[in-house]
Structures are given as C-alpha cells and as structure tokens.
C-alpha atoms as a PDB file:
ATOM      1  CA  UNK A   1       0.000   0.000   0.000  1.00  0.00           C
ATOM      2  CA  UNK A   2       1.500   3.297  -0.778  1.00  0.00           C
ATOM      3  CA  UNK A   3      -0.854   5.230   1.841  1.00  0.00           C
ATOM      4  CA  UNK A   4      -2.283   7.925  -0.205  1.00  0.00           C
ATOM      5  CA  UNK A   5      -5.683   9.034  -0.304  1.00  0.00           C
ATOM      6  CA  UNK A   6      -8.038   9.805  -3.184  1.00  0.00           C
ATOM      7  CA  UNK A   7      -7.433  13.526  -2.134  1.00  0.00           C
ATOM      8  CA  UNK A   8      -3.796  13.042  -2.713  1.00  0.00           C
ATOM      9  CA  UNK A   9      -4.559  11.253  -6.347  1.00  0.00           C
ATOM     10  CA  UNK A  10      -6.672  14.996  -7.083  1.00  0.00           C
ATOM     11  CA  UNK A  11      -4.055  17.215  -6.202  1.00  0.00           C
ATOM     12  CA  UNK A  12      -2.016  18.395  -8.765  1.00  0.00           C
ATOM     13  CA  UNK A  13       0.178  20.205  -6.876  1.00  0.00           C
ATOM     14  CA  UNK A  14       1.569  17.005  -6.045  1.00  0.00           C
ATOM     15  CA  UNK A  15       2.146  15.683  -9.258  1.00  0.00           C
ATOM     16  CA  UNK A  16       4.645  16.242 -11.991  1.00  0.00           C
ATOM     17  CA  UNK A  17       3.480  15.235 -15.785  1.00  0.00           C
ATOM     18  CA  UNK A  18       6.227  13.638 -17.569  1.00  0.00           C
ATOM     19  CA  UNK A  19       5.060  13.424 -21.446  1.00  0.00           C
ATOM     20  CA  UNK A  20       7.491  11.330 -23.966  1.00  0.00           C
ATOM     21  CA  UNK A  21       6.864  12.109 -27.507  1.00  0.00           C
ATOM     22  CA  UNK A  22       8.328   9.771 -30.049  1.00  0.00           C
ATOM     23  CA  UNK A  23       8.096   9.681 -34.211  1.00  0.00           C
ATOM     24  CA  UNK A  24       6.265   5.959 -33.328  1.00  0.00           C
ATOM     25  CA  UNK A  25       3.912   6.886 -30.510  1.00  0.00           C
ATOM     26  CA  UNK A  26       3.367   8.702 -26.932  1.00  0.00           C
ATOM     27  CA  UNK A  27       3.275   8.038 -23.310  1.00  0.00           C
ATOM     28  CA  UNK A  28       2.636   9.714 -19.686  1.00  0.00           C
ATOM     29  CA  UNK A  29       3.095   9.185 -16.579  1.00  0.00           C
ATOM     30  CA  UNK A  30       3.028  10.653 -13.218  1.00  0.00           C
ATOM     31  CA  UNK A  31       5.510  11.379 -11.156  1.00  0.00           C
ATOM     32  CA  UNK A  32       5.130  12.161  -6.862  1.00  0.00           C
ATOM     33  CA  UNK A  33       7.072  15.489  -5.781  1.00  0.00           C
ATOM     34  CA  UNK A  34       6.278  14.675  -2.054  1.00  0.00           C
ATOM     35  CA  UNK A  35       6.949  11.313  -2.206  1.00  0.00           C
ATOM     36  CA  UNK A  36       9.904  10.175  -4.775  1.00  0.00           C
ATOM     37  CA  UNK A  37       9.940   6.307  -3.851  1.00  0.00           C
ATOM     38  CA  UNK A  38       6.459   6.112  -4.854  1.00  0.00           C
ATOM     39  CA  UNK A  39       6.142   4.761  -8.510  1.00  0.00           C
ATOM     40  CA  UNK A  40       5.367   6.373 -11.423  1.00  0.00           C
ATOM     41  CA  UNK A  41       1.309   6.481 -12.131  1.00  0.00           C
ATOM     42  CA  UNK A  42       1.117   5.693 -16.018  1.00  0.00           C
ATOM     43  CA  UNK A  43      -1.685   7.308 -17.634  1.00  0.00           C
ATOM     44  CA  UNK A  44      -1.589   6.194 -21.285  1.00  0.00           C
ATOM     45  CA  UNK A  45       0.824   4.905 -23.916  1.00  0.00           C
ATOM     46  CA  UNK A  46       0.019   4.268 -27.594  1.00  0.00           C
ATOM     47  CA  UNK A  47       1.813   3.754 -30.765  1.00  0.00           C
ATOM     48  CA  UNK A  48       1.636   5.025 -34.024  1.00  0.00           C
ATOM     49  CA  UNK A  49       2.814   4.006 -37.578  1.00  0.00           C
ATOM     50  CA  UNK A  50       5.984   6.748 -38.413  1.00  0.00           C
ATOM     51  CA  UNK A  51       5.020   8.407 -41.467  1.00  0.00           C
ATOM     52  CA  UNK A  52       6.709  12.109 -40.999  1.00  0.00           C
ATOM     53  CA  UNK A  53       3.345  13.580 -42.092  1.00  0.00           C
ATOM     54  CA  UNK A  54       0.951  12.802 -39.129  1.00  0.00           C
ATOM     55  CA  UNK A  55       3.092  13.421 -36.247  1.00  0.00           C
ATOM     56  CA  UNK A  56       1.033  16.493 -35.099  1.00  0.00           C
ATOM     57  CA  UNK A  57      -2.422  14.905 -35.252  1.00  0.00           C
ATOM     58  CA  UNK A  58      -1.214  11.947 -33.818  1.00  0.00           C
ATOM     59  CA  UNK A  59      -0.045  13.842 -30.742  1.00  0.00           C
ATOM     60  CA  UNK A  60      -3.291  15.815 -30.388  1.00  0.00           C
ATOM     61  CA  UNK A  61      -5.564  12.818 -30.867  1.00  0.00           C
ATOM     62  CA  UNK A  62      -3.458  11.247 -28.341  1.00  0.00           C
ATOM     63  CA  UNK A  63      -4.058  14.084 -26.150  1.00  0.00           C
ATOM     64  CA  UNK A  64      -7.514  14.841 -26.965  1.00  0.00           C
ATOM     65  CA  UNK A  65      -8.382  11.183 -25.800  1.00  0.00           C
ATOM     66  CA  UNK A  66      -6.885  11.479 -22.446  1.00  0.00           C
ATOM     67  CA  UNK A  67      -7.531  14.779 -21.103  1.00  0.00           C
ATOM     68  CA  UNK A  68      -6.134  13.596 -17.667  1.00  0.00           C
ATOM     69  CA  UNK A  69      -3.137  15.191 -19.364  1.00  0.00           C
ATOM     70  CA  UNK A  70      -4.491  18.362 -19.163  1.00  0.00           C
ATOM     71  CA  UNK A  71      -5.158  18.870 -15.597  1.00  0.00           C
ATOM     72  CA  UNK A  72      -3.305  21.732 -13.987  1.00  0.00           C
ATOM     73  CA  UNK A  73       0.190  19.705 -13.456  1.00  0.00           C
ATOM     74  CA  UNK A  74       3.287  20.926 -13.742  1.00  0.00           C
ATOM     75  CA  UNK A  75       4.918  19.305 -17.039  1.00  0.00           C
ATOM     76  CA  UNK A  76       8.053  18.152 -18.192  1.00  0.00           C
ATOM     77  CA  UNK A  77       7.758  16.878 -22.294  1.00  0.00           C
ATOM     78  CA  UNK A  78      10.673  15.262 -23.613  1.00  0.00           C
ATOM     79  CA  UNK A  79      11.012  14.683 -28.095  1.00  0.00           C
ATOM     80  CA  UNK A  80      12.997  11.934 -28.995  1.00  0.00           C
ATOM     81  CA  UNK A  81      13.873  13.452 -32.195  1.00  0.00           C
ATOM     82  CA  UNK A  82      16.585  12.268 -34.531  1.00  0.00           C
ATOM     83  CA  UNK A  83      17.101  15.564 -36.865  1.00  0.00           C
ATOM     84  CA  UNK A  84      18.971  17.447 -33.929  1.00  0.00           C
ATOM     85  CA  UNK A  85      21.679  20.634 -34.283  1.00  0.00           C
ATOM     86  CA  UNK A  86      24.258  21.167 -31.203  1.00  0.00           C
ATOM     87  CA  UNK A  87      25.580  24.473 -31.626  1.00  0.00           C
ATOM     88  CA  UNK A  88      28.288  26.813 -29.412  1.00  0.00           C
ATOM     89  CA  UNK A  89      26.094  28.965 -27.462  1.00  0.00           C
ATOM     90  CA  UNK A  90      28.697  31.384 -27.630  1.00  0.00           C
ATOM     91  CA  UNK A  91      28.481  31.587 -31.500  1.00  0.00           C
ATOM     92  CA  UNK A  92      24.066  31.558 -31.455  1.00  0.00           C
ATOM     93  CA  UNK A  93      24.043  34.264 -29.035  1.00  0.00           C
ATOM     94  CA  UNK A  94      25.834  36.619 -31.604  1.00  0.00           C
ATOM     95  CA  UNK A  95      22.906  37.614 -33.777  1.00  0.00           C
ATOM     96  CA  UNK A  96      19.158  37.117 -32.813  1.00  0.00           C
ATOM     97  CA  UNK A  97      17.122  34.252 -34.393  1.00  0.00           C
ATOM     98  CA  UNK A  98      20.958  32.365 -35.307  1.00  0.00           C
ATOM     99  CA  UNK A  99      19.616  28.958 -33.717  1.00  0.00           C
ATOM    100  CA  UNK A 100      16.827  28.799 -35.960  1.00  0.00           C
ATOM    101  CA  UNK A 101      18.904  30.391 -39.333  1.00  0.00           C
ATOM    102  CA  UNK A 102      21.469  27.273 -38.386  1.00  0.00           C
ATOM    103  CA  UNK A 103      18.969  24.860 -38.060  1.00  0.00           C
ATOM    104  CA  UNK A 104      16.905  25.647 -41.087  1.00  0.00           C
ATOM    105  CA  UNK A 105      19.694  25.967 -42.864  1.00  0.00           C
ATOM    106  CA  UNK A 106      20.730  22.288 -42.495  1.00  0.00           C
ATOM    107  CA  UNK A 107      17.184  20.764 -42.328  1.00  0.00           C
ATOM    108  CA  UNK A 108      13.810  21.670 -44.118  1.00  0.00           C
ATOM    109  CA  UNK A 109      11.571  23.511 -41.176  1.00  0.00           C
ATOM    110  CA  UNK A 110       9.936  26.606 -40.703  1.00  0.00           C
ATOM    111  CA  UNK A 111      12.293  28.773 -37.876  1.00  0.00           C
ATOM    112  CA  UNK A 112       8.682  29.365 -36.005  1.00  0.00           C
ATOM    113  CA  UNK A 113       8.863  25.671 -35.370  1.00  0.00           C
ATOM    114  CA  UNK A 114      12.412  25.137 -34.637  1.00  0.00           C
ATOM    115  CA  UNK A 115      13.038  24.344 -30.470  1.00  0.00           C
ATOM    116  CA  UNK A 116      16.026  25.360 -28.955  1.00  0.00           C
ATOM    117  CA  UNK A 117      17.048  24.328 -25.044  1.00  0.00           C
ATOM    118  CA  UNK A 118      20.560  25.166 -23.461  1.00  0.00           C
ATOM    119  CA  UNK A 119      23.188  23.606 -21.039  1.00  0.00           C
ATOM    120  CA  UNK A 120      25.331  26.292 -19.969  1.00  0.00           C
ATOM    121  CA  UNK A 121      28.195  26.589 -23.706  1.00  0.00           C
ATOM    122  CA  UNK A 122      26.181  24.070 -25.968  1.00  0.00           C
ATOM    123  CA  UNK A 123      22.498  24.879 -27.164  1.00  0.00           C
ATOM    124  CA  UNK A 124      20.232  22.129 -29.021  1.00  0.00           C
ATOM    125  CA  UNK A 125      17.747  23.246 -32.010  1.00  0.00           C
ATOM    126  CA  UNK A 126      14.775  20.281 -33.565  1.00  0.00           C
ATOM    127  CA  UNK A 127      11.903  20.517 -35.223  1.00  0.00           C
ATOM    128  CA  UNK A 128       9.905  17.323 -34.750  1.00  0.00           C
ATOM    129  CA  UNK A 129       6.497  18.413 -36.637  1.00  0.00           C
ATOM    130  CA  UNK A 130       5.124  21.459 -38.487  1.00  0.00           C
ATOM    131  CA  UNK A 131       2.910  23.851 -35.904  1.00  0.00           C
ATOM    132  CA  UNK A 132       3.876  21.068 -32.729  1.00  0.00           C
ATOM    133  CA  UNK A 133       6.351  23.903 -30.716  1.00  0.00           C
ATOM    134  CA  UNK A 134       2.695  25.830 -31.125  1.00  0.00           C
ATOM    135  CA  UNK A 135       0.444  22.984 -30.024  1.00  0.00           C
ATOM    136  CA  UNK A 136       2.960  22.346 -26.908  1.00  0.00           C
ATOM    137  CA  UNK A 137       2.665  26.083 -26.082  1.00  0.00           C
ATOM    138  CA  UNK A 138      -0.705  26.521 -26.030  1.00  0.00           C
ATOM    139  CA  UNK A 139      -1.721  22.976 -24.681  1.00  0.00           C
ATOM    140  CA  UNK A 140       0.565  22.565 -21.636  1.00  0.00           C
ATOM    141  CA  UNK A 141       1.805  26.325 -20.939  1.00  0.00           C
ATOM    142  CA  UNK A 142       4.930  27.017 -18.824  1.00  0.00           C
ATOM    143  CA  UNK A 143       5.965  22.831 -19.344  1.00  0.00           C
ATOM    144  CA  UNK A 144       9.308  22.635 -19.576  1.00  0.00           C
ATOM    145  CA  UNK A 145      10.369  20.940 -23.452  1.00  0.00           C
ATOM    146  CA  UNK A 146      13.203  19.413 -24.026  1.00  0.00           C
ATOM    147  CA  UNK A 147      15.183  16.906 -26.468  1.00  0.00           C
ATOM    148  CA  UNK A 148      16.170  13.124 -25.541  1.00  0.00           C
ATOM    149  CA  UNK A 149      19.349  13.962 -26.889  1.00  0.00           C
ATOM    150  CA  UNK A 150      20.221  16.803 -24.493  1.00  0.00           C
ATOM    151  CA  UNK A 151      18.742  15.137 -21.406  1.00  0.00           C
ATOM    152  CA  UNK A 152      21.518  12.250 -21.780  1.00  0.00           C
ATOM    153  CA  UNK A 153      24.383  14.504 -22.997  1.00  0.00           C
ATOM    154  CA  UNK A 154      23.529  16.459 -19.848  1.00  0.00           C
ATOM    155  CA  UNK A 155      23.531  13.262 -17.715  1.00  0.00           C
ATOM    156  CA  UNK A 156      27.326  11.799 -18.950  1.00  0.00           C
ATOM    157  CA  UNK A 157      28.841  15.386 -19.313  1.00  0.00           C
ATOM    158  CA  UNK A 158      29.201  15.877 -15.814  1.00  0.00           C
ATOM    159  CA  UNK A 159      30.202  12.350 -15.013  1.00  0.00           C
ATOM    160  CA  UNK A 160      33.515  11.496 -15.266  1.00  0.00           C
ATOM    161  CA  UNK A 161      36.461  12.641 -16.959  1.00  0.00           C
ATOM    162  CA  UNK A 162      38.658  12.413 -20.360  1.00  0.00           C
ATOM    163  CA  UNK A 163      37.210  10.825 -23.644  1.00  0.00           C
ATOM    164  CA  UNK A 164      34.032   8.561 -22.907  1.00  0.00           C
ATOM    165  CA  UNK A 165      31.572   7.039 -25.754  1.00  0.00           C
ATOM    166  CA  UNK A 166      28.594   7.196 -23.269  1.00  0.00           C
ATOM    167  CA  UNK A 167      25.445   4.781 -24.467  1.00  0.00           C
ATOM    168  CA  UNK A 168      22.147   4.646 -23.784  1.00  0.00           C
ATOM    169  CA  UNK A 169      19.934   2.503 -24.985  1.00  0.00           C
ATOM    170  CA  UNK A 170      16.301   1.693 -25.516  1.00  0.00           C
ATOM    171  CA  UNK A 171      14.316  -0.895 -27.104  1.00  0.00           C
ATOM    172  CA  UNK A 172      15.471  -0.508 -30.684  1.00  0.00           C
ATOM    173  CA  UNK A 173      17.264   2.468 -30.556  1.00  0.00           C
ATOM    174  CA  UNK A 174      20.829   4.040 -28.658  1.00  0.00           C
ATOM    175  CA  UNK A 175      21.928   7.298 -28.132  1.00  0.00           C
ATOM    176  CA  UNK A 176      25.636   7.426 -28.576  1.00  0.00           C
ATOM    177  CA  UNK A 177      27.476  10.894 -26.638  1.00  0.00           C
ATOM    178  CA  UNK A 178      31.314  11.041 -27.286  1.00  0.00           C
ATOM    179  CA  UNK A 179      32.922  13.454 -24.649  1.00  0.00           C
ATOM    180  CA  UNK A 180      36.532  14.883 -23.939  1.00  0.00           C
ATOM    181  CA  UNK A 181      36.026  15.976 -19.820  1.00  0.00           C
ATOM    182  CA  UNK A 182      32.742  17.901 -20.252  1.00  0.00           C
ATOM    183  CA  UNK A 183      33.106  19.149 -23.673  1.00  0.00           C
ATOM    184  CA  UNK A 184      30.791  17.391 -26.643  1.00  0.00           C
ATOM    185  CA  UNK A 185      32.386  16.201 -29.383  1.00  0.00           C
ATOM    186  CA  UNK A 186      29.224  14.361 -31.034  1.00  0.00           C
ATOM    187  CA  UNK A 187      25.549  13.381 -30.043  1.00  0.00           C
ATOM    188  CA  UNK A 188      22.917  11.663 -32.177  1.00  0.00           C
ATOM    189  CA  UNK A 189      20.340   8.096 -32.021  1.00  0.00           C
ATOM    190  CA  UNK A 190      21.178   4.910 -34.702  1.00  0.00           C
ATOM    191  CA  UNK A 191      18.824   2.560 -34.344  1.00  0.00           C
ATOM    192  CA  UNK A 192      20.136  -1.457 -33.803  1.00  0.00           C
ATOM    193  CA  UNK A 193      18.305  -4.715 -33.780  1.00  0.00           C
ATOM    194  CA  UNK A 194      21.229  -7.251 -33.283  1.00  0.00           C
ATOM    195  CA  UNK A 195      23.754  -6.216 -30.425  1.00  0.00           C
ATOM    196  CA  UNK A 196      26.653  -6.061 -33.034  1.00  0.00           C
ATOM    197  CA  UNK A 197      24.568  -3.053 -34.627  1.00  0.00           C
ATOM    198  CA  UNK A 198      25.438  -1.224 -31.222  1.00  0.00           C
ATOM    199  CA  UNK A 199      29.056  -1.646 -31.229  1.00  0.00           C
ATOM    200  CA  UNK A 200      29.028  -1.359 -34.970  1.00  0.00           C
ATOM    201  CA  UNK A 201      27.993   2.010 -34.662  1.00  0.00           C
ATOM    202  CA  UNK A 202      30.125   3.116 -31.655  1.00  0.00           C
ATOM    203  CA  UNK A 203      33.398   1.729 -33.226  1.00  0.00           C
ATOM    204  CA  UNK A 204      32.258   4.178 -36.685  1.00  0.00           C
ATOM    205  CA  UNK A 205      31.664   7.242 -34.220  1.00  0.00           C
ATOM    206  CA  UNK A 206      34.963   6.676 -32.897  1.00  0.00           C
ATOM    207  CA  UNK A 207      36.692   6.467 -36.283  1.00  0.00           C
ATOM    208  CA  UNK A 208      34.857   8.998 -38.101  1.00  0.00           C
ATOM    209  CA  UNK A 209      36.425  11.668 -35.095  1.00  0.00           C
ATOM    210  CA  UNK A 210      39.595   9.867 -35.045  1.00  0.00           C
ATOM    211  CA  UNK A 211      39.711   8.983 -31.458  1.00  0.00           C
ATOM    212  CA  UNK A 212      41.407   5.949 -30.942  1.00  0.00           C
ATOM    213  CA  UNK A 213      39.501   3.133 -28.789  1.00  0.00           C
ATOM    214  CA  UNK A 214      42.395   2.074 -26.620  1.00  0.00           C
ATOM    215  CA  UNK A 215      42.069   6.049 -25.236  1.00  0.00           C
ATOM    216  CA  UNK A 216      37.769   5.665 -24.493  1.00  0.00           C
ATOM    217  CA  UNK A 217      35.838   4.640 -21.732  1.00  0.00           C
ATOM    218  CA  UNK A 218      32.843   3.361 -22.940  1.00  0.00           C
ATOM    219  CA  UNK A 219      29.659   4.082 -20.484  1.00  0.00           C
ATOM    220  CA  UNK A 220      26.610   1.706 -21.029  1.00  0.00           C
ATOM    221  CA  UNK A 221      23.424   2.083 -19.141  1.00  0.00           C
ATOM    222  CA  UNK A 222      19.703   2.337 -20.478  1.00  0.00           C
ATOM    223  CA  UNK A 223      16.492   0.104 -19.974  1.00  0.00           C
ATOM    224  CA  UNK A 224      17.378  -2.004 -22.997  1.00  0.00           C
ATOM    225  CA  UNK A 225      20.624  -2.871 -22.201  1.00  0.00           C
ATOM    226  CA  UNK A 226      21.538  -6.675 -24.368  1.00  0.00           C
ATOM    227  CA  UNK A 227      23.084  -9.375 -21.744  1.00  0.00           C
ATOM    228  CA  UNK A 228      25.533 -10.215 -25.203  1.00  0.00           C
ATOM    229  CA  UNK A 229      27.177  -8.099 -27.635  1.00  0.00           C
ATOM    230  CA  UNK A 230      28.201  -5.092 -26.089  1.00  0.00           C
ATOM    231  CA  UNK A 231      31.393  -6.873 -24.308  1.00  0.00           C
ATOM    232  CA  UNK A 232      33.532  -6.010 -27.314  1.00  0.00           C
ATOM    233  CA  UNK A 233      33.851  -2.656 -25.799  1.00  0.00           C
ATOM    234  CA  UNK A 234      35.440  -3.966 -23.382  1.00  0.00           C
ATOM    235  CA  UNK A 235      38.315  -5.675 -25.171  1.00  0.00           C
ATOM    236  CA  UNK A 236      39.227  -2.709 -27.653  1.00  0.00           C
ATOM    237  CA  UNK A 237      38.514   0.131 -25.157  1.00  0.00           C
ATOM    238  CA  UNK A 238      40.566   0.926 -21.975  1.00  0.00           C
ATOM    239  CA  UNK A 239      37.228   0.215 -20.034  1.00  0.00           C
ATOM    240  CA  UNK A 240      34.111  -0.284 -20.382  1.00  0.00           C
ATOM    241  CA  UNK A 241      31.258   0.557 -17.061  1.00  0.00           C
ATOM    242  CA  UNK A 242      27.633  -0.533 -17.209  1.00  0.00           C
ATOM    243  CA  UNK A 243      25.133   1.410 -15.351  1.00  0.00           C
ATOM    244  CA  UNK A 244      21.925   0.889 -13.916  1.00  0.00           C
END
C-alpha cells in the first residue's frame, strides 16, 4: 500500500506530468514530488505508424483522448527526435534568431517551429512536426520541453572525466554521446536490432572523429541494455562501465 488518499490522487500540486513524444507513438506518466519512492502512475501509452506527415495529429488525438493530461500539473515533455543541431552557445548568441537560421539551414523547417534548449556553452535546435512547438505552447503552458538527446548529454557530461563514448539505450534504438572531460564532441540516435549493430555504430563514431579506442571509456546504461554483444567494448577500449 502506498498510503495515499483519493485527495492526494486529485491534487495536482503534487504531481509532476512527464510526457514522452516519439516519431512511433506517446506516453505519460506521473511522477510524486512529495513522495519520490512512490512509482510512477502511467496514464496512457500508444503507438503510431511513423510516417513524418501525421506526427502532429497523432499527438493531439493522443491528447484529446486522455484529457487527464491536461489537468493543472506541472509538465516536463521530452522529443525523442533524430534531426537534432548542437551548436556553441557562444556563436548563437551573436545575432538574434541564429539557432533557428542554423537549423533551417541544415534541415527543411519553418524557424517558427524550430526548439532550442541550453546547457550552460552548448544549445540544441529540432523541429519534430510542423505547428507542434505551437500545439505544446498553447496545450501545456509554462511545461518545460526538451530533447532526448540533451537530457543524456547532460547526464554523462558531468560524469567522469577524459574521452568517454557514453550509451544509452532503448528498445530498438541508442543514443551514442562522445565526450573529452565535459566538452561534446558528437551526439545523435542509430537505431540497432542485433547487439553487433550497437558496437558497430560506436566503433564508426569513434573512427569517423579519429579517437582511438584504446584512449575511451565506454559508459553503457539504459532500460534495454543486451546481456551479449556489447562486451567487445570492453576488449578494444581501456574500459568499459555498465550502469543501472
């Protein structure tokens, strides 16, 4: 029994949204701010067929059919996008608008749906889905958005030191962060099916910068994480550490 009351299920005040947004489908959950040991209340999860045309409706439909979402919570929304810019935020701070003029440079988006979030010298720009920065806005006002990509670069970056090829990984997918000390050399999402697609990728990331294995610890943790196949780190790297 976790001891709360159907008073404490009303109150919002209690309650932080957390929304995950992804190009196959949506979830949310609820999370306690009184009571962190408590587990997370799921409210819905569904999938959706990735088309890159949909992607808006299928996030309002989503939302539309379970307005628990929209109760007075405070929100954090989280886009597991692929089609991601890391910029200096040293150089975008220069001239007004530059995060969007970058971004739209390199991908095709209008800049009034381009998303930008910072972590102190490196700022992230996407643009998941025409008119879905306005939809967010309007729908869950004052939530704070960010990228999947940024949330785990800011997890490794301050954990550790020297060159580390930091992994996490999901069902079908990995985010792969290659650091020197704090400073990001390269962040983006390959999907894998067989475990040798993981280290397939990680060995590539590492040539195409030119950082030798033998110099990298390699950082593994995730809620997907294979029992086989990811040990080859291990005996080309200088280490390799799994994490929970």
């Amino acid at each position: 029994m976790n001891g709360l009351t159907a008073a404490d299920f009303a109150d919002t005040g209690q309650w932080r949204l957390i929304l995950k947004i992804f190009p196959t489908g949506m979830n949310a959950h609820l999370e306690n701010t009184l009571h962190p040991d408590l587990e997370p209340q799921m409210l819905f999860s569904t999938q959706w067929e990735a088309d890159g045309v949909n992607l808006l409706r299928n996030i309002e439909n989503a939302v539309y059919d379970h307005p628990r979402v929209l109760d007075d919570f405070s929100a954090r929304i989280i886009i597991f996008d692929r089609k991601v810019l890391f910029m200096p935020t040293e150089l975008v701070e220069e001239t007004e608008g530059a995060e969007e003029a970058f971004y739209t440079s390199l991908y095709a988006s209008d800049a009034s749906d381009v998303i930008t979030e910072t972590d102190g010298d490196i700022t992230v720009a996407y643009a998941p889905a025409t008119g879905l920065k306005g939809f967010l806005n309007r729908t869950f006002p004052g939530a704070r958005i960010g990228c999947n990509l940024m949330v785990v670069v800011k997890k490794f970056r301050n954990d550790g030191s020297g060159k580390r090829l930091c992994l996490d990984i999901r069902d079908g997918e990995a985010d792969f962060i290659l650091l020197d000390g704090q400073n990001l050399i390269s962040a983006s999402t390959h999907s894998w099916i067989d475990p040798a697609d993981i280290a397939y990728h990680g060995f590539n990331i590492l040539d195409v910068y030119g950082v030798s294995p033998s110099e990298v610890i390699v950082v593994i943790g995730g809620d997907h994480v294979p029992e086989e196949g990811v040990e080859v780190f291990k005996k080309y790297c200088a280490n390799l550490e799994m994490r929970s």
